[in-house]
C-alpha atoms as a PDB file:
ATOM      1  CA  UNK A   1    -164.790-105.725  -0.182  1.00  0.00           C
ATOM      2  CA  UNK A   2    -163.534-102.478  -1.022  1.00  0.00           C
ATOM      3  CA  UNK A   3    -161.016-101.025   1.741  1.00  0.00           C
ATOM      4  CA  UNK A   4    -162.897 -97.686   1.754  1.00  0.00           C
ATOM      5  CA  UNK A   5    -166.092 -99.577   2.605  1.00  0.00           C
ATOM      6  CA  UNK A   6    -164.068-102.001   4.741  1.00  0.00           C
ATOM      7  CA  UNK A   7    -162.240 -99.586   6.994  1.00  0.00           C
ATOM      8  CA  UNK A   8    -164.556 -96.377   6.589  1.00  0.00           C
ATOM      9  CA  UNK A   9    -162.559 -94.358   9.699  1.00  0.00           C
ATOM     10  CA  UNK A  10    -159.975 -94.424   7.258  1.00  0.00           C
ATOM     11  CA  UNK A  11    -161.476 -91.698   5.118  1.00  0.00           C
ATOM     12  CA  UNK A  12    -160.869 -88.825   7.829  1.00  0.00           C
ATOM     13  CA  UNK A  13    -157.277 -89.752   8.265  1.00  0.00           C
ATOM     14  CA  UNK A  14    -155.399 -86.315   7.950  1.00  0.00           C
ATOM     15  CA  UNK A  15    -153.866 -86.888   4.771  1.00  0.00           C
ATOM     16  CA  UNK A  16    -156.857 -87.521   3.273  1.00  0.00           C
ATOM     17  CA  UNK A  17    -157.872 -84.463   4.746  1.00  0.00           C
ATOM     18  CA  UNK A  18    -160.693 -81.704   2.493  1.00  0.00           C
ATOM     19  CA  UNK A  19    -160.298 -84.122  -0.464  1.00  0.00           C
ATOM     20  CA  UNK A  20    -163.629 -84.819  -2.489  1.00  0.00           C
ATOM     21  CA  UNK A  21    -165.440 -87.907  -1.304  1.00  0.00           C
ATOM     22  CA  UNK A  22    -164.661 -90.002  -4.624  1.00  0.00           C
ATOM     23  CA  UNK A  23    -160.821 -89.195  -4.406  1.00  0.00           C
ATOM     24  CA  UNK A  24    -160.327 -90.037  -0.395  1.00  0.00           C
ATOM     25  CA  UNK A  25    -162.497 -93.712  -1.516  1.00  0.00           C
ATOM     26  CA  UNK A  26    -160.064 -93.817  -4.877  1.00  0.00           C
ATOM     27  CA  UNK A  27    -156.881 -93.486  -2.404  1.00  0.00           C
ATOM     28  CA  UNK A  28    -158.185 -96.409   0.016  1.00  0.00           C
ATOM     29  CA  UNK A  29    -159.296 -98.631  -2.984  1.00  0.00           C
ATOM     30  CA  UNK A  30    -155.616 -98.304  -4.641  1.00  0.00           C
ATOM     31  CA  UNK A  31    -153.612 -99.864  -1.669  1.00  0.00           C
ATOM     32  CA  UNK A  32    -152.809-103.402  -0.834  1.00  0.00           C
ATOM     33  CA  UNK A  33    -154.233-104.376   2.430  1.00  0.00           C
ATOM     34  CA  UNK A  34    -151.620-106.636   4.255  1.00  0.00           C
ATOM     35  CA  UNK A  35    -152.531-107.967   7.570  1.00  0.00           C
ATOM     36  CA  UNK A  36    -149.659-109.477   9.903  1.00  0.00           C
ATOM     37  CA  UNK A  37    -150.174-111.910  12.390  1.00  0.00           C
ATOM     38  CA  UNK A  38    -146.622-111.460  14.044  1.00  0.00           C
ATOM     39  CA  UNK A  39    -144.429-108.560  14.222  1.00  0.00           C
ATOM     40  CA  UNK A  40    -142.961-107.631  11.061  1.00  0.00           C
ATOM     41  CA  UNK A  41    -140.546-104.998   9.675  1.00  0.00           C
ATOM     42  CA  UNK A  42    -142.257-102.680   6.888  1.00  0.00           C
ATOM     43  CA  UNK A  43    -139.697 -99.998   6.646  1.00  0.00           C
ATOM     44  CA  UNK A  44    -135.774-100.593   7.414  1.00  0.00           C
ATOM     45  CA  UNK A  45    -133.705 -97.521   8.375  1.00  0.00           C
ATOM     46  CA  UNK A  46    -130.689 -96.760   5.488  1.00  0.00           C
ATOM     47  CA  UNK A  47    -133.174 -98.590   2.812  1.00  0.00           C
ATOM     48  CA  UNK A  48    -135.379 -96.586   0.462  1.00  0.00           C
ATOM     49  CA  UNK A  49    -139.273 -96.850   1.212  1.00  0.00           C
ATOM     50  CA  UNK A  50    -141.516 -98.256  -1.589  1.00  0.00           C
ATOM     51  CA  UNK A  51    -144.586 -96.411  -0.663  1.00  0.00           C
ATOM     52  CA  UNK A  52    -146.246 -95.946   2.293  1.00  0.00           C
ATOM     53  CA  UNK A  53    -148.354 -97.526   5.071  1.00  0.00           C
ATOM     54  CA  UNK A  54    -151.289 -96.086   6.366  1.00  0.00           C
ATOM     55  CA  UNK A  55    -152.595 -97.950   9.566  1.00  0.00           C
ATOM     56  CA  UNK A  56    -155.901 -99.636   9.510  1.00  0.00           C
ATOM     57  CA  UNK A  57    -155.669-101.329  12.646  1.00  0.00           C
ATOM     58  CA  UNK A  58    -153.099-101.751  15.196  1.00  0.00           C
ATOM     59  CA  UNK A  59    -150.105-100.266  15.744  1.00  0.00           C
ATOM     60  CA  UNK A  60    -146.953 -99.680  14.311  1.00  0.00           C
ATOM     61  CA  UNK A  61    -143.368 -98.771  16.079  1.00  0.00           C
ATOM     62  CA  UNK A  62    -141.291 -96.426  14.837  1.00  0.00           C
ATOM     63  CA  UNK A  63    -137.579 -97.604  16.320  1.00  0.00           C
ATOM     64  CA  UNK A  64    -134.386 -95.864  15.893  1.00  0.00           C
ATOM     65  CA  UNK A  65    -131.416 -97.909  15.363  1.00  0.00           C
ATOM     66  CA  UNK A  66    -128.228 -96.459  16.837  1.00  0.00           C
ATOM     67  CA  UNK A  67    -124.615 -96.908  15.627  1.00  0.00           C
ATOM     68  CA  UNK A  68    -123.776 -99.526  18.213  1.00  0.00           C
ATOM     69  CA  UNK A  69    -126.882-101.686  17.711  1.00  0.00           C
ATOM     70  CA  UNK A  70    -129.529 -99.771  20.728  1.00  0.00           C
ATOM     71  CA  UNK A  71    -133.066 -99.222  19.789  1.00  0.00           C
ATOM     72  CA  UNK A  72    -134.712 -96.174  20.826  1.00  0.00           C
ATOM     73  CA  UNK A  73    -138.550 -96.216  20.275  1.00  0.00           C
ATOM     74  CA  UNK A  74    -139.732 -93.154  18.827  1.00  0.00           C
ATOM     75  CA  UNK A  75    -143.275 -93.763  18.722  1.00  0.00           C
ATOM     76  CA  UNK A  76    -146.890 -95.777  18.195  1.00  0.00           C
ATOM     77  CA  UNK A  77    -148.286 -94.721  14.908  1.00  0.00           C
ATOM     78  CA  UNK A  78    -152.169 -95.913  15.176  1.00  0.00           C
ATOM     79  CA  UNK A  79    -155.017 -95.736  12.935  1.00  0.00           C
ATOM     80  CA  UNK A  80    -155.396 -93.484  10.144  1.00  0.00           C
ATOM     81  CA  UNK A  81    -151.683 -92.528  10.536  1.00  0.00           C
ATOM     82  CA  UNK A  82    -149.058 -92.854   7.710  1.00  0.00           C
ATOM     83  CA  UNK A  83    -145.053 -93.934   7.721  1.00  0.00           C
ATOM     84  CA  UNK A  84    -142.744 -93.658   4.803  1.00  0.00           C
ATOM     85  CA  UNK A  85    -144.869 -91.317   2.631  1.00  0.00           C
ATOM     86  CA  UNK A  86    -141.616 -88.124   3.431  1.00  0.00           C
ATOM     87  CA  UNK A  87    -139.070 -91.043   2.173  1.00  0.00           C
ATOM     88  CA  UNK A  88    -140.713 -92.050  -0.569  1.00  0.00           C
ATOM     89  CA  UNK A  89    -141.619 -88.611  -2.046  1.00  0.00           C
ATOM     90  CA  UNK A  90    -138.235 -87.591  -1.747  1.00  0.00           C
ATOM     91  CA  UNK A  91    -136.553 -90.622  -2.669  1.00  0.00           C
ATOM     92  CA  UNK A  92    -134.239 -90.549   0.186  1.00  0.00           C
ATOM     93  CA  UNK A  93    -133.639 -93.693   2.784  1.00  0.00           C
ATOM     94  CA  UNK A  94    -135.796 -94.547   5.756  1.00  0.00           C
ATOM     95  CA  UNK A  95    -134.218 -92.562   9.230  1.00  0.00           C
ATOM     96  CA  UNK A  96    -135.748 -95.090  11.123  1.00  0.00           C
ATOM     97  CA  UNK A  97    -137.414 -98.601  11.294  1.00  0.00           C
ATOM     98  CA  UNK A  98    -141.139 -99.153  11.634  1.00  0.00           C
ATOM     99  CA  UNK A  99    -142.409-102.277  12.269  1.00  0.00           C
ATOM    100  CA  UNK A 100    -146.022-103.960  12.850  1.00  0.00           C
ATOM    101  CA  UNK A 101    -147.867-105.216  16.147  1.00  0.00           C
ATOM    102  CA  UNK A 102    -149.147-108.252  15.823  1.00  0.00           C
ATOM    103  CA  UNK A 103    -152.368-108.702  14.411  1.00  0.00           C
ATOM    104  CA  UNK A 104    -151.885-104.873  12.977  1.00  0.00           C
ATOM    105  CA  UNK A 105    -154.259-104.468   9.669  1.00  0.00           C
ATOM    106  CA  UNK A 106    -152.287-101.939   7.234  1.00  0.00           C
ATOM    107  CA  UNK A 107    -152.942-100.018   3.801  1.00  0.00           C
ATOM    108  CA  UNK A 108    -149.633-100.158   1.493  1.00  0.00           C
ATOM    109  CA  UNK A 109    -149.675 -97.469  -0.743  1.00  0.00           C
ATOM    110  CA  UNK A 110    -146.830 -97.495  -3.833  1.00  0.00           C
ATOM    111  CA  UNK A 111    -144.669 -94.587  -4.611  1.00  0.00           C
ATOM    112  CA  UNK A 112    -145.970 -94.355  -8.165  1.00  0.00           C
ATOM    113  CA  UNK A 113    -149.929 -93.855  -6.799  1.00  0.00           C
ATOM    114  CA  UNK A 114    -148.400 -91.881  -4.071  1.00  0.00           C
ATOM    115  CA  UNK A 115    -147.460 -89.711  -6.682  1.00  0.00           C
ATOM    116  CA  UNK A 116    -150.250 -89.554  -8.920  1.00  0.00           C
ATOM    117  CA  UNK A 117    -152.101 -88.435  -5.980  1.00  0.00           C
ATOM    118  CA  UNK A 118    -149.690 -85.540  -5.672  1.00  0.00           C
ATOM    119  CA  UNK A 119    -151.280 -83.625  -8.599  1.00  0.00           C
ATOM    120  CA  UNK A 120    -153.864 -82.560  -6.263  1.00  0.00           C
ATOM    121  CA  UNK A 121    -152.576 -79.390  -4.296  1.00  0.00           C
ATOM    122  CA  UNK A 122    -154.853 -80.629  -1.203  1.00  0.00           C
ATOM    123  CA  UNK A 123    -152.786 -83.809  -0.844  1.00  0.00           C
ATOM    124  CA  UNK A 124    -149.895 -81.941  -1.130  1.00  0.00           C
ATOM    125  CA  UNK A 125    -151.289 -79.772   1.760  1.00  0.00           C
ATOM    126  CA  UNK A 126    -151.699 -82.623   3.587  1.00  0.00           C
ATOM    127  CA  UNK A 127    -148.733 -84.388   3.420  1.00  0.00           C
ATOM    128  CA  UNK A 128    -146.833 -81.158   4.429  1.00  0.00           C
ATOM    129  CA  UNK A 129    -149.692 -80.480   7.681  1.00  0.00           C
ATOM    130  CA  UNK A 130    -148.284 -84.162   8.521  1.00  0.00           C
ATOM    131  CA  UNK A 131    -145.226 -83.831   8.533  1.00  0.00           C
ATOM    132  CA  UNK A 132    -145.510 -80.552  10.718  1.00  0.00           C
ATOM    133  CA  UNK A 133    -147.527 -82.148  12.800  1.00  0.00           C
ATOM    134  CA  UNK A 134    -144.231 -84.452  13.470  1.00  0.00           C
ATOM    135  CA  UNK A 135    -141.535 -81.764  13.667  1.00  0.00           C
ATOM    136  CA  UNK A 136    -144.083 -79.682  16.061  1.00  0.00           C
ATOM    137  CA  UNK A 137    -144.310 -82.702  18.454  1.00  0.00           C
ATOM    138  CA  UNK A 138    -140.613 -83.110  18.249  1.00  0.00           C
ATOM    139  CA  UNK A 139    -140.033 -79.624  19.230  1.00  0.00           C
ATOM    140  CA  UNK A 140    -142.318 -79.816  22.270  1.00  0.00           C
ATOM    141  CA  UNK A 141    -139.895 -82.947  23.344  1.00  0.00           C
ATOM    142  CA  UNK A 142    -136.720 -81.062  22.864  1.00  0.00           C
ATOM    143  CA  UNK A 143    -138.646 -78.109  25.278  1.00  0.00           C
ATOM    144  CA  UNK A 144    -139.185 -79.947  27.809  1.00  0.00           C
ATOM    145  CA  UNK A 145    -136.273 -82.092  27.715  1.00  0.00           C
ATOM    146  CA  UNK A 146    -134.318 -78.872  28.089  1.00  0.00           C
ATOM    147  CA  UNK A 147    -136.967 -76.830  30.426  1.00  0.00           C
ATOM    148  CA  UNK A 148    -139.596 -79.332  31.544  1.00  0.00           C
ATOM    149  CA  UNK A 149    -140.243 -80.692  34.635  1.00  0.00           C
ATOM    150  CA  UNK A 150    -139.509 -84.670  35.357  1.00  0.00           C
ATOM    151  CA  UNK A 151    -143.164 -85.449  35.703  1.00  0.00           C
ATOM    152  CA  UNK A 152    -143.900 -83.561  32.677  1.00  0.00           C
ATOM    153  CA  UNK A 153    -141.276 -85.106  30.400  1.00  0.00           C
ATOM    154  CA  UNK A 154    -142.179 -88.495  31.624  1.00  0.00           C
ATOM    155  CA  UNK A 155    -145.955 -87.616  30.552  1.00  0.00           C
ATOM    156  CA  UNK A 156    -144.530 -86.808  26.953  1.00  0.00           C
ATOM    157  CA  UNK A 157    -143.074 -89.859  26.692  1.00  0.00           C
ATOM    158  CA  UNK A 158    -145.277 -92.026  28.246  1.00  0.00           C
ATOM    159  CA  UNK A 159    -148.124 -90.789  25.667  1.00  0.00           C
ATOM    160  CA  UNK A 160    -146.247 -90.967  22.859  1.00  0.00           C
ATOM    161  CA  UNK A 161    -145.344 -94.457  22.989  1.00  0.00           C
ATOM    162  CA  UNK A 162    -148.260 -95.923  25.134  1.00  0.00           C
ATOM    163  CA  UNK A 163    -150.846 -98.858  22.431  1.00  0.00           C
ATOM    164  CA  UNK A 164    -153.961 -98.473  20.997  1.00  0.00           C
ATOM    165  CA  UNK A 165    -155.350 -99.085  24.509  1.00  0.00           C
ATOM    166  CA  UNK A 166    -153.221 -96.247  26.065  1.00  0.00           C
ATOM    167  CA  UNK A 167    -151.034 -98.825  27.589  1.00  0.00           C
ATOM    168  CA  UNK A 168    -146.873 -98.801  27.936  1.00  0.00           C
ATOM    169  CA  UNK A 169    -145.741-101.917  29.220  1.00  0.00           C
ATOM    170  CA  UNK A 170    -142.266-100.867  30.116  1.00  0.00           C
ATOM    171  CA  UNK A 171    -141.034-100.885  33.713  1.00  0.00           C
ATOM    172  CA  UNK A 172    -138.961 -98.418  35.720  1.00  0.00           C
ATOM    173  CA  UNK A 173    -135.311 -99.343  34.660  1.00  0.00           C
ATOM    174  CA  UNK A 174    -136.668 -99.117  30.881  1.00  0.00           C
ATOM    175  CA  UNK A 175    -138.464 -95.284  31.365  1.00  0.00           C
ATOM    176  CA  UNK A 176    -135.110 -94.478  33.544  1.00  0.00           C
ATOM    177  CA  UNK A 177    -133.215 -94.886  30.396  1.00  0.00           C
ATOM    178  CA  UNK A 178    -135.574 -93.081  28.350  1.00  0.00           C
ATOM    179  CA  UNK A 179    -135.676 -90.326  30.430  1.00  0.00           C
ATOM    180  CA  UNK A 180    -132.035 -90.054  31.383  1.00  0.00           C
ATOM    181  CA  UNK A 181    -132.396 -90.167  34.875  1.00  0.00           C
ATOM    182  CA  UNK A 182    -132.688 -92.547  38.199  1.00  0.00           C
ATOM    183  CA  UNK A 183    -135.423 -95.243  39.101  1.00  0.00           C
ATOM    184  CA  UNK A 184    -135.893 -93.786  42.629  1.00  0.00           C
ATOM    185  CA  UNK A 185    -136.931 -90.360  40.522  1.00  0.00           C
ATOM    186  CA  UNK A 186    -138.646 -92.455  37.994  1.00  0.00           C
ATOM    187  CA  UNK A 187    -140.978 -94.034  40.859  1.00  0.00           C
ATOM    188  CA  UNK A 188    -141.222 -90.426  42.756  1.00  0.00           C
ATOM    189  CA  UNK A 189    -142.949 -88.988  39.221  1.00  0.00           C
ATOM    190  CA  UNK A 190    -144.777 -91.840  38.684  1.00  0.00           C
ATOM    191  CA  UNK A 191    -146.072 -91.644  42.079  1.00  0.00           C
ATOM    192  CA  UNK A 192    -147.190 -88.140  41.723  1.00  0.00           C
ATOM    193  CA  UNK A 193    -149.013 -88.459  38.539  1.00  0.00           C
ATOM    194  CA  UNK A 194    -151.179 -91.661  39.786  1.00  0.00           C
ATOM    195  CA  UNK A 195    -151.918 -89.649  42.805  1.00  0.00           C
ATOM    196  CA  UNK A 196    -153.468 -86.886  40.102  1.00  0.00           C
ATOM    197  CA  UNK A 197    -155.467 -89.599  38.560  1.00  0.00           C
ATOM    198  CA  UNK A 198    -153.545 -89.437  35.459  1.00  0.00           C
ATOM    199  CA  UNK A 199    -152.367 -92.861  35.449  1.00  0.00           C
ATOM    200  CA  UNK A 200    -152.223 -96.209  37.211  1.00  0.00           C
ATOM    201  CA  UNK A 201    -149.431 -98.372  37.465  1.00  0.00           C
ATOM    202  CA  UNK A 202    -148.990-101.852  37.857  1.00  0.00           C
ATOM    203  CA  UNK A 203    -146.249-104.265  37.382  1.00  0.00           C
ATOM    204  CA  UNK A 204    -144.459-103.736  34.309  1.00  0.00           C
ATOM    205  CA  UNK A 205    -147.628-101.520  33.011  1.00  0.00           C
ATOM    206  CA  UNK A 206    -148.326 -97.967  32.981  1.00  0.00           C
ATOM    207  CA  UNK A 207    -151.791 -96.651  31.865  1.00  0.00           C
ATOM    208  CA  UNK A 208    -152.706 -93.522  30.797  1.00  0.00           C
ATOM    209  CA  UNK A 209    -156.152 -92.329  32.238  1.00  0.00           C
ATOM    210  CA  UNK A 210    -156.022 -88.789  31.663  1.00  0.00           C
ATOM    211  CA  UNK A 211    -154.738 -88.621  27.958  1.00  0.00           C
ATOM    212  CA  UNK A 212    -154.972 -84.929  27.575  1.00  0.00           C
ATOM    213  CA  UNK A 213    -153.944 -83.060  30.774  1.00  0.00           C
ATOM    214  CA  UNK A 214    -152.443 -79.347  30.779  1.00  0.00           C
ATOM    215  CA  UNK A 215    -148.934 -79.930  30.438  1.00  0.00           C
ATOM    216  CA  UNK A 216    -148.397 -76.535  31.844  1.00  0.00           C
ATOM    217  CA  UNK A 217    -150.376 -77.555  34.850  1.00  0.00           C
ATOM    218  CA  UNK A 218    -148.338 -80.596  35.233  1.00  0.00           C
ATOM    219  CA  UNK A 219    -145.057 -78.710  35.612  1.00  0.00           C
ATOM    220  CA  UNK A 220    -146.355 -75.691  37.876  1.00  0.00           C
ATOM    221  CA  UNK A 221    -148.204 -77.570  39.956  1.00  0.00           C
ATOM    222  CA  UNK A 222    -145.406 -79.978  40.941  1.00  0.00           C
ATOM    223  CA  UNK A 223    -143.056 -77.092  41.286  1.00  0.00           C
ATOM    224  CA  UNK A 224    -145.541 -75.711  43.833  1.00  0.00           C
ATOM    225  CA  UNK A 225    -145.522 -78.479  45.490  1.00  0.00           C
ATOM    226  CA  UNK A 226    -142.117 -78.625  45.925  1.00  0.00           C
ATOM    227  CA  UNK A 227    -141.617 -75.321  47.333  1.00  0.00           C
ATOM    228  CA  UNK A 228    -144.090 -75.720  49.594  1.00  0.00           C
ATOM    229  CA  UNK A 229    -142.693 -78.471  51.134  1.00  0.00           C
ATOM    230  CA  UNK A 230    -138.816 -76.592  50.751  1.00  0.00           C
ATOM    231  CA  UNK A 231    -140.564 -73.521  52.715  1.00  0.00           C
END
């Protein structure tokens, strides 16, 4: 079976995005499905991508590697999402690792088609809305690490590395380190957003219920709080 018949959501994935019917079908038809059963590294950081992965099912991580051996995970890239496609266009070496989830169903793509498909000014539209798309979340993490409020940065973070299920199974100690800051104010903001309904906790799980709440809201409404109580 053809993977634009097999995996039809894949033809509104954003870099696929205003392209004519028989192109966005031609794309999904000229990559290698490869499905892995356990975890598996795609793309290593300092090593030059062959192509790029676009995510039929499952997830992928995207882990930083730091000069001492730490791993900092940047994010969950899910369905109709793409890694490597910046590294392979410009020929220049992965700046982090991605690796599968088990049982994760992805599209490999090979620099050469990658390219061919760059003839079309659409796709290179695409690629470049993607890769804002990246450097705007980025910036809205830098924000709020600088001017945000604990509950909101914790939100951020929470979201963007939560699974296809809007889980994060990562306990206190793990989001304290994340975050830069102590359990006791880890618990305290955790507290605060279950008690908004926007997510439940359990041991060693966090779930987001509430995946789009006004991140504005989040910070004022805490700060009100908290001058309330002050006064």
């Amino acid at each position: 079976m053809k993977n634009a018949v097999a995996f039809p959501h894949l033809l509104k994935a954003r870099i696929l995005s205003d392209l004519p019917g028989e192109d966005k079908a031609a794309f999904l038809n000229r990559c290698e499905k490869r499905t892995f059963e356990c975890p598996e590294v795609l793309l290593e950081q300092g090593m030059v991508s062959p192509g790029l992965f676009m995510v039929a099912h499952g997830r992928v991580d995207v882990v930083l590697i730091g000069e001492r051996g730490e791993q900092t995970l940047l994010a969950h890239v899910g369905p109709g999402e793409t890694v490597g496609e910046i590294e392979c266009i410009s020929d220049q070496t992965c700046i982090a690792r991605c690796r599968s989830q088990p049982l994760a169903t992805l599209l490999f793509c090979p620099t050469a088609v990658v390219y061919e498909f760059l003839r079309a000014p659409v796709f290179i539209r695409n690629v470049a809305s993607v890769f804002r798309g990246r450097l705007a979340h980025d910036n809205a993490v830098k924000a709020l690490d600088q001017h945000g409020s604990l509950e909101q940065r914790l939100f951020l973070r929470l979201r963007t590395i939560c699974d296809g299920r809007d889980r994060v199974r990562a306990n206190q100690r793990e989001l304290a380190e994340i975050l830069g800051c102590s359990r006791q104010s880890v618990n305290k903001a955790l507290g605060r957003l279950r008690s908004e309904g926007i997510i439940d906790v359990s041991k060693g799980q966090v779930v987001i219920l509430e995946p789009n709440p006004s991140l504005d809201d989040l910070g004022s409404d805490f700060r009100n709080d908290a001058v309330r109580k002050s006064g």
